[in-house]
Protein backbone atom coordinates (compact mmCIF):
# COMPACT_ATOMS: atom_id res chain seq x y z
CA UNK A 1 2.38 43.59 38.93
CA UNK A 2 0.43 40.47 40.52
CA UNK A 3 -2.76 41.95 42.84
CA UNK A 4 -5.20 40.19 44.66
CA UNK A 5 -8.80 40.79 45.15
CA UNK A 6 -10.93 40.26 48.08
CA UNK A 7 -14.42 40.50 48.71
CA UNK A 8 -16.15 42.37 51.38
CA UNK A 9 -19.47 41.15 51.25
CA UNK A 10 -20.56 42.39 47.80
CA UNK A 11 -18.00 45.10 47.37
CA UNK A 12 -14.59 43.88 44.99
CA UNK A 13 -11.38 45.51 46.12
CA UNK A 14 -8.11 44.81 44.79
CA UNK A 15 -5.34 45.18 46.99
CA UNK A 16 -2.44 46.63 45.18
CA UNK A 17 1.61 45.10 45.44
CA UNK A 18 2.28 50.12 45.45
CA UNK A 19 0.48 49.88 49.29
CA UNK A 20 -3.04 50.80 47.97
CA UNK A 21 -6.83 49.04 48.07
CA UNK A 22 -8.60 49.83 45.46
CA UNK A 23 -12.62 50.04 45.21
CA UNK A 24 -14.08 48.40 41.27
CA UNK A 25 -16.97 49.88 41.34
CA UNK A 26 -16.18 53.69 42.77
CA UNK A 27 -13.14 53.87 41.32
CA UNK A 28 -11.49 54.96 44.26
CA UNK A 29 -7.62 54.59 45.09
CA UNK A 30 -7.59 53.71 48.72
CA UNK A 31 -4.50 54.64 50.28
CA UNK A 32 -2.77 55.07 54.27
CA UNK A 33 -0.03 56.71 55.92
CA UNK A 34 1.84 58.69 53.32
CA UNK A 35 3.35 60.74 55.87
CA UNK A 36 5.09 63.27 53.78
CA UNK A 37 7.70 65.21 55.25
CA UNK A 38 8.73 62.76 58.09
CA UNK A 39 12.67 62.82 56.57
CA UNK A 40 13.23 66.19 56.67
CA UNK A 41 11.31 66.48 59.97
CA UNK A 42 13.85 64.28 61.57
CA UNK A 43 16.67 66.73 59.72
CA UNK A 44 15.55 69.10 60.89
CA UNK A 45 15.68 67.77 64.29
CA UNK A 46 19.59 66.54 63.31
CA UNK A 47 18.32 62.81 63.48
CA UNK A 48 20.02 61.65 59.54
CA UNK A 49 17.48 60.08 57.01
CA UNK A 50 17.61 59.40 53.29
CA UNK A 51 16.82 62.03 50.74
CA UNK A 52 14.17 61.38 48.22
CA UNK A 53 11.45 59.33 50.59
CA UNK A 54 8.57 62.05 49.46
CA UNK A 55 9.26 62.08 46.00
CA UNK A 56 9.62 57.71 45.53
CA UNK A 57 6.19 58.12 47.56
CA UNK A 58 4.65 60.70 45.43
CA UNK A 59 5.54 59.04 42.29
CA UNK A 60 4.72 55.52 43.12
CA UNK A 61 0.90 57.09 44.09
CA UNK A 62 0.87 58.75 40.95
CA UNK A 63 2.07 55.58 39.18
CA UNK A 64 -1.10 53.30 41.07
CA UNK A 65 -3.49 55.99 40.37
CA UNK A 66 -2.67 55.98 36.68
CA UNK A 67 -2.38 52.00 36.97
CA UNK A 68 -5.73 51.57 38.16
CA UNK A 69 -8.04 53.75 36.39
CA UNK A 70 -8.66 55.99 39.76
CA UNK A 71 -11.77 58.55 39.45
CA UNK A 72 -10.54 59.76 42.92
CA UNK A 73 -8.00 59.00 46.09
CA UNK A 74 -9.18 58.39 49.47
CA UNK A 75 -6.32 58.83 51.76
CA UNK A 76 -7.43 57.36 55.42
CA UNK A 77 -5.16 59.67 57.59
CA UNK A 78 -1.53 61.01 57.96
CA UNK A 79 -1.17 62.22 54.62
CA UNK A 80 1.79 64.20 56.33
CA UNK A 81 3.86 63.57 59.48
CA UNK A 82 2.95 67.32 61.08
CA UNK A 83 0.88 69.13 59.05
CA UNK A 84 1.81 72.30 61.34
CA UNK A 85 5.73 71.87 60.71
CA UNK A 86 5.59 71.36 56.64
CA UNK A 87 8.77 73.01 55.23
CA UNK A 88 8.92 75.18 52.04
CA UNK A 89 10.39 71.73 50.17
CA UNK A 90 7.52 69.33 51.08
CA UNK A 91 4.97 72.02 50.11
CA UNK A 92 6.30 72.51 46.80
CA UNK A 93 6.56 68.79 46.35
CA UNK A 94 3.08 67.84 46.73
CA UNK A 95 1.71 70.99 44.47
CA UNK A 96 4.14 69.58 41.62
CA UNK A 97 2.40 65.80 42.35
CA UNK A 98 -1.09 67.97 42.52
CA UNK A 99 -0.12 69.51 38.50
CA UNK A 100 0.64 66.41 37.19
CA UNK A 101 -2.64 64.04 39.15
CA UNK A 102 -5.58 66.19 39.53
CA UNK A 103 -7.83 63.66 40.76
CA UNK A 104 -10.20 64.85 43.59
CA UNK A 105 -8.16 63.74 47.21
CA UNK A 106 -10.03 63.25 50.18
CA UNK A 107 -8.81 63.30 53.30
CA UNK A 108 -10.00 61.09 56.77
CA UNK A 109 -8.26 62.93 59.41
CA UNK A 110 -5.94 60.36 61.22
CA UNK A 111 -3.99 61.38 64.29
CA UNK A 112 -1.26 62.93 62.73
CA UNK A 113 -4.23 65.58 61.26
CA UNK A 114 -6.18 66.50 64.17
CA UNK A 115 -6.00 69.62 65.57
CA UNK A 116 -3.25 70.65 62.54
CA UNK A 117 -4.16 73.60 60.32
CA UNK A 118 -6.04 72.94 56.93
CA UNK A 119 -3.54 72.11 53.99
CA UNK A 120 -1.97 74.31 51.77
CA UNK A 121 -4.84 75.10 49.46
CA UNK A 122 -2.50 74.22 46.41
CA UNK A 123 -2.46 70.40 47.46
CA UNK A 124 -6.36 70.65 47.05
CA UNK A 125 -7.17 68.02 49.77
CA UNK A 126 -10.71 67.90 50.77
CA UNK A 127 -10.94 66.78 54.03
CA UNK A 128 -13.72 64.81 55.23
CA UNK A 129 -13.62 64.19 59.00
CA UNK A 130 -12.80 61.45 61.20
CA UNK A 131 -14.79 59.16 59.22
CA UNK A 132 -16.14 58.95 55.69
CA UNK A 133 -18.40 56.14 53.57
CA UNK A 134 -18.21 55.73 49.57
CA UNK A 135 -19.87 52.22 48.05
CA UNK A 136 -20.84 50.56 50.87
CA UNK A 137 -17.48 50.71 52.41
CA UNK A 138 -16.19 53.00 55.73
CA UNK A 139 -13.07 54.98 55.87
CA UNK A 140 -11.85 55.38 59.53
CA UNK A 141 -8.14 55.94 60.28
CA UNK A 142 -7.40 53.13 63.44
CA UNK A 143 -9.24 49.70 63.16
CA UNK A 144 -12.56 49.68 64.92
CA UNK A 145 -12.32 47.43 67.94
CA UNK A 146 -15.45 45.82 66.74
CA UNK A 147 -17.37 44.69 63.40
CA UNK A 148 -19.63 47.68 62.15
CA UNK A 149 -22.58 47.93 60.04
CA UNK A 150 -20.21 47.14 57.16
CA UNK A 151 -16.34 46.88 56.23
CA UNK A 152 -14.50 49.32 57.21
CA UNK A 153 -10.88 50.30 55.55
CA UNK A 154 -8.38 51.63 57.80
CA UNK A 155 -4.50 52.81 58.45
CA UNK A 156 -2.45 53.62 61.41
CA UNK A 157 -1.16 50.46 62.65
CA UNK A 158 1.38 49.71 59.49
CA UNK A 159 1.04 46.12 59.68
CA UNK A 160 3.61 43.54 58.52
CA UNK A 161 4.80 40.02 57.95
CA UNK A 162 7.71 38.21 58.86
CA UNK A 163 8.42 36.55 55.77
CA UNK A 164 11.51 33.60 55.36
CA UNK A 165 13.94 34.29 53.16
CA UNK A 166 16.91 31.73 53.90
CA UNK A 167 18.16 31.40 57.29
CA UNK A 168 17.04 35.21 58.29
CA UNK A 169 13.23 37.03 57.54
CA UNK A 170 12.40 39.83 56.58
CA UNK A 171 9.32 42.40 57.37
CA UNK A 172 7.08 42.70 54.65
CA UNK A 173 4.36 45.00 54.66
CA UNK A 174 0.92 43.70 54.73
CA UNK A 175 -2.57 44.07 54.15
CA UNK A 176 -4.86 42.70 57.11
CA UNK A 177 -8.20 41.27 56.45
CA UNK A 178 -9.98 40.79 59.56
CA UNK A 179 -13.51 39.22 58.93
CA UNK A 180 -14.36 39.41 62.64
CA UNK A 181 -14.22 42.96 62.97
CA UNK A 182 -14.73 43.68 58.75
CA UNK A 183 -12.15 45.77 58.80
CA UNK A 184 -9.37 45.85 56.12
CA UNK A 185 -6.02 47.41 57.61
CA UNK A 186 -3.85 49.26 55.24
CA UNK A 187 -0.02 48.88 54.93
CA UNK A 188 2.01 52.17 55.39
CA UNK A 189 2.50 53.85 51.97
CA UNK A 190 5.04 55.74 52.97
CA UNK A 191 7.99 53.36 53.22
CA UNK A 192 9.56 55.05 55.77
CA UNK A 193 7.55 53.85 58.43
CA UNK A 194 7.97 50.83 61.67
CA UNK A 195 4.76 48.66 61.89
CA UNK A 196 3.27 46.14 64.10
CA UNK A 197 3.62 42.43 63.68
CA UNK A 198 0.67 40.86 62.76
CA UNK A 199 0.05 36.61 62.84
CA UNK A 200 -2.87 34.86 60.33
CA UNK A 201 -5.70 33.91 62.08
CA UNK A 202 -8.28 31.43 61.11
CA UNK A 203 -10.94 34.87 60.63
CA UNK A 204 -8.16 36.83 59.88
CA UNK A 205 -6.14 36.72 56.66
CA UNK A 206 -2.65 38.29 55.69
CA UNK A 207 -1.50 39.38 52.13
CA UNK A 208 2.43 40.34 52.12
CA UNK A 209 3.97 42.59 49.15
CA UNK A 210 7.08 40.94 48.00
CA UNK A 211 9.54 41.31 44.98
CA UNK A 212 6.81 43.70 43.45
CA UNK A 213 3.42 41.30 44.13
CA UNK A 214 0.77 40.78 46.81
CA UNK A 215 1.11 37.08 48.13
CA UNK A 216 -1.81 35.56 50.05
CA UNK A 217 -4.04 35.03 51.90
CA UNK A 218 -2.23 33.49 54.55
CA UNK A 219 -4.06 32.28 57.23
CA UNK A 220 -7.80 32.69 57.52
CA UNK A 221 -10.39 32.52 54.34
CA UNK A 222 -10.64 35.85 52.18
C-alpha cells in the first residue's frame, strides 16, 4: 500500500493511503475524525444510513496500527459523533477494538468532545485537552489560522480532491500540507463524512488516496 513521506522540518511522517499520519521517530499513529456512532445516530433520528461504518472504521485503524509498528494512537478530535448520545452497540464496539489493540489512545478534544462526558472507561482513552505536543510536533483539532512555533497536525475540516476519472471526478480524500501555516490537515477517517474542497497552492501541497495509495504532492513543494 504506496505511502508518502513528508518532512516537517526535521520530523519524518508518513502519510498513510487507511487516513492516518504517522510520526518515525515516536511511533505514533496519527489519526482524525473517526466519528463513531454517526450511522446509528442518524437511525436513530429515522434519517437511513449503511450498517457496518464503525466496524470497516475500527478495523481498518486496527489494520494501520498493526501496519505501521504504532507504540501509541493520537486521535486529534471527534473520536465519536456525540459522545453524550453513544448507544449500547457503539460502546460495545469500541471495547471489542480496545481487547484486540491495546495501544495507549490519546485523545485532543475536537468539537464534537467538548463539554461531552468522559468515555466509557472500557475504551481507555486518555484525553489530553484541546491541544497536545509529542516529537516536536502539535496536535490541535481545527488548523491554526497562522504558522506556530512548529508543525502542527490537525482534523476537522475533512479535506478533499477533485480527482478526473473520465468525463466525471470524483472526491478523494486528502491530506493538506500547508507550509505557510505548518500545519498538516488530516483526512476524515471515518468514511462517512462530507469535506471541504481544497485547491494546491504553490506553499500548499495536496496528497489524494486513490485505488488504495497516497498520490502527490500536487501543487506546492513538500
Amino acid at each position: 500500500m504506496p505511502s508518502a513521506r513528508v518532512e516537517l522540518d526535521g520530523v519524518e511522517a508518513e502519510l498513510l493511503p487507511e487516513r492516518a499520519l504517522f510520526l518515525r521517530a515516536e511511533r505514533a499513529l496519527v489519526v482524525a475524525d473517526l466519528h463513531i456512532g454517526k450511522s446509528e445516530s442518524y437511525r436513530r433520528f429515522g434519517v437511513p444510513s449503511a450498517e457496518g461504518i464503525d466496524e470497516e472504521t475500527l478495523d481498518r485503524l486496527g489494520r494501520a496500527a498493526m501496519r505501521a509498528g504504532a507504540k501509541v494512537i493520537v486521535v486529534v478530535g471527534d473520536p465519536t459523533h456525540h459522545a453524550d448520545g453513544i448507544g449500547e452497540a457503539e460502546m460495545e464496539r469500541f471495547a471489542r477494538f480496545r481487547e484486540r489493540i491495546m495501544l495507549p489512545i490519546r485523545l485532543v478534544e475536537g468539537n464534537h468532545d467538548r463539554g461531552a462526558r468522559s468515555l466509557p472507561p472500557e475504551w481507555m482513552v486518555d484525553r489530553v485537552g484541546e491541544r497536545f505536543a509529542l516529537g516536536g510536533v502539535r496536535f490541535e483539532h481545527e488548523p491554526p489560522a497562522s504558522a506556530a512555533a512548529s508543525w502542527t497536525v490537525s482534523g476537522h475540516m475533512h479535506p478533499m480532491l477533485s480527482v478526473a476519472r473520465g468525463a466525471r471526478s470524483v472526491e478523494a480524500p486528502a491530506f493538506v500540507v500547508d507550509r505557510a501555516r505548518q500545519c498538516v490537515i488530516l483526512p476524515a477517517f471515518s468514511k462517512f463524512t462530507r469535506g471541504v474542497r481544497f485547491e494546491p497552492r504553490t506553499d500548499c501541497a495536496i496528497y489524494a488516496i486513490a485505488e488504495g495509495a497516497v498520490v502527490g504532492p500536487i501543487g506546492g513543494a513538500a
